[in-house]
N, C-alpha and C. Protein backbone atom coordinates (compact mmCIF):
# COMPACT_ATOMS: atom_id res chain seq x y z
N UNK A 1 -5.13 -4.49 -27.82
CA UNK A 1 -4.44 -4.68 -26.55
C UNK A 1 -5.36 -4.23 -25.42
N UNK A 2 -5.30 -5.11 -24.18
CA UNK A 2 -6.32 -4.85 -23.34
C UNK A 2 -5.45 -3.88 -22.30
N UNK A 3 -6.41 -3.30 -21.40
CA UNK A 3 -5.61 -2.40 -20.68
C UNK A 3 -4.87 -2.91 -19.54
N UNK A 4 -4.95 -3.96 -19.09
CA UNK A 4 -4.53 -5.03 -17.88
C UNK A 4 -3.15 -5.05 -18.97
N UNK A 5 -2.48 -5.09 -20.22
CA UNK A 5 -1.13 -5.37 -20.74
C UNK A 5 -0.75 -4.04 -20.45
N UNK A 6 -0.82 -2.99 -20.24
CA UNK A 6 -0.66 -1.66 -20.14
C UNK A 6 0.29 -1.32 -19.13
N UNK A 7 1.34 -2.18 -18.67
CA UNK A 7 1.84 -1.70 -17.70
C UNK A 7 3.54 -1.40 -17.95
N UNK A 8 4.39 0.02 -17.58
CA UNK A 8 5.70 0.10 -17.45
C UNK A 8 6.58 0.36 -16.76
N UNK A 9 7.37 -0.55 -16.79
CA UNK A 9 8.41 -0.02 -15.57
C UNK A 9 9.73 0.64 -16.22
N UNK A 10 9.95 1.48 -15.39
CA UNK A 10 11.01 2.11 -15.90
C UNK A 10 11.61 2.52 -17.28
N UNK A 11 9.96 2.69 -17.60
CA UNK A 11 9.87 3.10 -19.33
C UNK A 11 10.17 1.96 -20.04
N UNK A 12 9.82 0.55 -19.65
CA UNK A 12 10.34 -0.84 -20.06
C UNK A 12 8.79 -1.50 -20.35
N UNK A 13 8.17 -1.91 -21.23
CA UNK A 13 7.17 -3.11 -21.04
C UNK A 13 7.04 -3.83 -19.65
N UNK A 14 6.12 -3.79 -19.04
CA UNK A 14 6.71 -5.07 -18.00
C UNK A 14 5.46 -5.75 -18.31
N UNK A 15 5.99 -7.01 -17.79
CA UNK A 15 4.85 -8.22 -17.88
C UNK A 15 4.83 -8.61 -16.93
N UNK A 16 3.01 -8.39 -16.17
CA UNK A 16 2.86 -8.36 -14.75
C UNK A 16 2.61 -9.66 -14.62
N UNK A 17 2.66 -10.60 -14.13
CA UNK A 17 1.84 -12.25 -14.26
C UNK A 17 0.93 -11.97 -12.86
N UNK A 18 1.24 -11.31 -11.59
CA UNK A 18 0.28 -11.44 -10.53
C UNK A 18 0.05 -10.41 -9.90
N UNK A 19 -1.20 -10.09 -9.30
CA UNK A 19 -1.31 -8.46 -8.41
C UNK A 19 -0.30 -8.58 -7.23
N UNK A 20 0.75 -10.20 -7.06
CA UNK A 20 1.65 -9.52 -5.70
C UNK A 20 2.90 -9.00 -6.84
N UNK A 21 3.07 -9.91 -7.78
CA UNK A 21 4.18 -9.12 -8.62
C UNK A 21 3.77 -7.41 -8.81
N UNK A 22 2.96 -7.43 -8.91
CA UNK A 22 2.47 -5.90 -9.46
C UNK A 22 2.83 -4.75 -8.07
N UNK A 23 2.48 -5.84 -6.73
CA UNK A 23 2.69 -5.37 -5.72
C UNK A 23 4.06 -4.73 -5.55
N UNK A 24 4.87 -5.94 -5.29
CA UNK A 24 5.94 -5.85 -5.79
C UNK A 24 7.09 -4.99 -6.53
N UNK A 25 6.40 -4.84 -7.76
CA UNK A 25 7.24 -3.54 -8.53
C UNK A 25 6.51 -1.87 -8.39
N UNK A 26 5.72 -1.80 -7.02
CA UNK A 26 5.35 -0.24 -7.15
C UNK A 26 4.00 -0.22 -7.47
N UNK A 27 3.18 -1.00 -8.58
CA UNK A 27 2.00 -0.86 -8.74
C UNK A 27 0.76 -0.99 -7.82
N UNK A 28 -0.05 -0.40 -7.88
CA UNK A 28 -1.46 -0.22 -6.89
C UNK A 28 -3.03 0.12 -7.54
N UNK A 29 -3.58 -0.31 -6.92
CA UNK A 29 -4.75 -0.31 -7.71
C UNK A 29 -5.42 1.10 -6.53
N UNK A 30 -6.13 2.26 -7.00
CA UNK A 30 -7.00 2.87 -6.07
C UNK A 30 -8.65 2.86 -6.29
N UNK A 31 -9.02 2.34 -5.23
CA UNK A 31 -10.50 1.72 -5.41
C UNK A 31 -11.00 2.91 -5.60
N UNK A 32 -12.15 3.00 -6.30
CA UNK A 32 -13.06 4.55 -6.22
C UNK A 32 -14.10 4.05 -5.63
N UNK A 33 -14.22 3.63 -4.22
CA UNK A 33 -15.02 4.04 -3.65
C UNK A 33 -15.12 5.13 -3.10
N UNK A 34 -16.11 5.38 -1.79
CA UNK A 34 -15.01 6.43 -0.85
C UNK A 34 -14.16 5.99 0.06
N UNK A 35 -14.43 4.79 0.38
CA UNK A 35 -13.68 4.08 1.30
C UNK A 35 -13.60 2.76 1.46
N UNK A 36 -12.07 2.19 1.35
CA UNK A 36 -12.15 1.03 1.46
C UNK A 36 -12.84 0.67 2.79
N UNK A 37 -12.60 0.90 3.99
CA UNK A 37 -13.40 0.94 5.22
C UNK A 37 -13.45 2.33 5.75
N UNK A 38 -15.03 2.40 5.90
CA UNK A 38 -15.63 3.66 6.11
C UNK A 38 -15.21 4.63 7.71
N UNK A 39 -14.54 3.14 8.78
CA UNK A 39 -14.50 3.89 10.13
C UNK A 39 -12.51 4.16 9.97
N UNK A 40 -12.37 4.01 9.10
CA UNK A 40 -10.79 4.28 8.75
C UNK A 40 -10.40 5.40 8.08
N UNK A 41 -9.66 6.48 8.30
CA UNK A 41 -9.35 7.58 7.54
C UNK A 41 -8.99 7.41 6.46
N UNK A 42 -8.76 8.37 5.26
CA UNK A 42 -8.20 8.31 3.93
C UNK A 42 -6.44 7.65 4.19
N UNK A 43 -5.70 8.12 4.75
CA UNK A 43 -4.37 7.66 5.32
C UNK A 43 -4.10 6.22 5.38
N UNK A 44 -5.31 6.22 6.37
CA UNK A 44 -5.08 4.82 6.74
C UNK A 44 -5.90 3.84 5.94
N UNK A 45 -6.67 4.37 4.98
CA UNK A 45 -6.91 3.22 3.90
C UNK A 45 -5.90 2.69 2.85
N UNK A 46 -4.99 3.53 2.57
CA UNK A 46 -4.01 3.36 1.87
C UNK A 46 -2.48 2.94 2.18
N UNK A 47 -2.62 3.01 3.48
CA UNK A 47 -2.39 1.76 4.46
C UNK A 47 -2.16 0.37 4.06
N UNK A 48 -3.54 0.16 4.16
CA UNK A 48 -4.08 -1.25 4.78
C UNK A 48 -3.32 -2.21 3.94
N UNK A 49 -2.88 -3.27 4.82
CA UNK A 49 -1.89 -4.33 4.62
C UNK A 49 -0.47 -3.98 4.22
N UNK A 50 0.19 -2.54 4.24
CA UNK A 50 1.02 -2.04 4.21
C UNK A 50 1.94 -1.33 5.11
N UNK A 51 0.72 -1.45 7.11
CA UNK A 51 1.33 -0.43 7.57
C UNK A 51 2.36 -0.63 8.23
N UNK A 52 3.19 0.53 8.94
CA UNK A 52 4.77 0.43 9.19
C UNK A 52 3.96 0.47 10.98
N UNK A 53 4.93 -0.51 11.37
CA UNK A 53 4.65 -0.82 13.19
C UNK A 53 5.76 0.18 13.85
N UNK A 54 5.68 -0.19 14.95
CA UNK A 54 6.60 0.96 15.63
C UNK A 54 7.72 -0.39 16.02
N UNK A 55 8.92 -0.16 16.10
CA UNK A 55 9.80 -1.32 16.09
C UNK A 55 9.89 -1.55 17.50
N UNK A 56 9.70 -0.84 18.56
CA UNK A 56 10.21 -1.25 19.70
C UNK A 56 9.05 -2.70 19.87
N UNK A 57 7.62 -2.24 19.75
CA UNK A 57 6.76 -3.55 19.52
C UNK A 57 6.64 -4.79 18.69
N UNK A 58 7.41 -4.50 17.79
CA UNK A 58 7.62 -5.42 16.90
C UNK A 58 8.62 -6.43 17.49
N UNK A 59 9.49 -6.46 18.37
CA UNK A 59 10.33 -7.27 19.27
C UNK A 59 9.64 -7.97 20.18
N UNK A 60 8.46 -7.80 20.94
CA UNK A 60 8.02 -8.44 21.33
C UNK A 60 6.56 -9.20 20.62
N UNK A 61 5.85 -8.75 19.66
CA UNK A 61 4.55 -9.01 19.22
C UNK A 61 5.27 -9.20 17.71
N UNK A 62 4.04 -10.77 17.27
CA UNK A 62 4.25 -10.43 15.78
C UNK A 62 3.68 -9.86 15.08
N UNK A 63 4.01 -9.25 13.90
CA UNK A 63 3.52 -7.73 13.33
C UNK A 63 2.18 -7.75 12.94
N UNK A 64 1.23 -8.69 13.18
CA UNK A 64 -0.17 -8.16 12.91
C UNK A 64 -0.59 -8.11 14.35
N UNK A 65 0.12 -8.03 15.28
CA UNK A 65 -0.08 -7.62 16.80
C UNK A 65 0.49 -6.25 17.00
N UNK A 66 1.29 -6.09 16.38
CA UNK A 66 2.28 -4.76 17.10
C UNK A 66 1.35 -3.59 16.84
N UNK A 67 2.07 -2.31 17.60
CA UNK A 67 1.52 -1.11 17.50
C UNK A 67 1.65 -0.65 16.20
N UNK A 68 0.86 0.36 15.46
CA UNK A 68 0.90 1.02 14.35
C UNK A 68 1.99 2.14 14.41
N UNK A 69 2.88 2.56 13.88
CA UNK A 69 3.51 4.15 13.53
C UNK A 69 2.24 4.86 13.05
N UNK A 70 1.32 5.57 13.80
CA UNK A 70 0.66 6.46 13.16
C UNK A 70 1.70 7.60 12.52
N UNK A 71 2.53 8.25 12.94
CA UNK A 71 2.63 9.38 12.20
C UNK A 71 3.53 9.30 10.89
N UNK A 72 4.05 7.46 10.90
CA UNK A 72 4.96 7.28 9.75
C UNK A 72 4.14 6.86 8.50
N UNK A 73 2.79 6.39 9.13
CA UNK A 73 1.63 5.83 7.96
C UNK A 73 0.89 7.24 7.21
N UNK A 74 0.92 8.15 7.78
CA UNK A 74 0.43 9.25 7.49
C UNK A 74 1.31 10.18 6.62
N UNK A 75 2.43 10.34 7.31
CA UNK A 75 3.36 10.61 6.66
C UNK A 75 3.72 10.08 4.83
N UNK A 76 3.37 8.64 4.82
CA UNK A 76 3.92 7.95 3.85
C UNK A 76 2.22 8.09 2.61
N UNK A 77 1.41 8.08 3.38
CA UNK A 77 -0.29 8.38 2.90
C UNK A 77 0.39 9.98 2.04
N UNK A 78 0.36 10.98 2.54
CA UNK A 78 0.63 12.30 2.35
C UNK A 78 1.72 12.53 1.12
N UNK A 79 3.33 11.51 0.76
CA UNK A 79 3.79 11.08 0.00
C UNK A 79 3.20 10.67 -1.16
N UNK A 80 2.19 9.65 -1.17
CA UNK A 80 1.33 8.95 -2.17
C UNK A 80 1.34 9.98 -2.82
N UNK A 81 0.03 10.79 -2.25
CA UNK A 81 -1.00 11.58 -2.80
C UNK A 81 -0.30 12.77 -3.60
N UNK A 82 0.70 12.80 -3.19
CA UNK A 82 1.40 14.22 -3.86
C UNK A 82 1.67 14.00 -5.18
C-alpha cells in the first residue's frame, strides 16, 4: 500500500480521489520548505488561498480584492500549529 492510500477520516478509510476533495475534508499538505513565499510570514503562508477578508469589504470588492482580517488569519495560523 502506497502512502497517498493512507488517509482517515474520522477513524474511517477515506478515499481521497482529488487534493480539492482532500481540501475539502480537513486535509493539507505542509511544504518543508521554509517558505512557501519568502516576503510572507509563517501565518500568512498557511494562509494562502485560505484567507478570511474583513466583511465590511467584502460588500463592496470581490474577495480576491477585499481587505485581509489580519488578526483572524493569525489567529487561525496559531490554531493550526497547536
Amino acid at each position: 500500500m502506497a502512502l497517498k492510500d493512507l488517509f482517515f477520516l474520522e477513524g474511517k478509510d477515506a478515499k481521497i480521489k482529488s487534493s480539492q476533495e482532500a481540501l475539502n475534508n480537513g486535509f493539507a499538505m505542509v511544504h518543508q520548505e521554509f517558505a512557501l513565499f519568502p516576503n510572507l510570514s509563517i501565518a500568512e503562508n498557511i494562509k494562502v488561498k485560505k484567507e478570511h477578508t474583513l466583511e465590511f469589504t467584502d460588500r463592496f470588492f470581490p474577495k480576491h480584492l477585499s481587505k485581509l482580517d489580519t488578526q483572524k488569519n493569525h489567529e487561525d495560523s496559531k490554531n493550526i500549529l497547536k
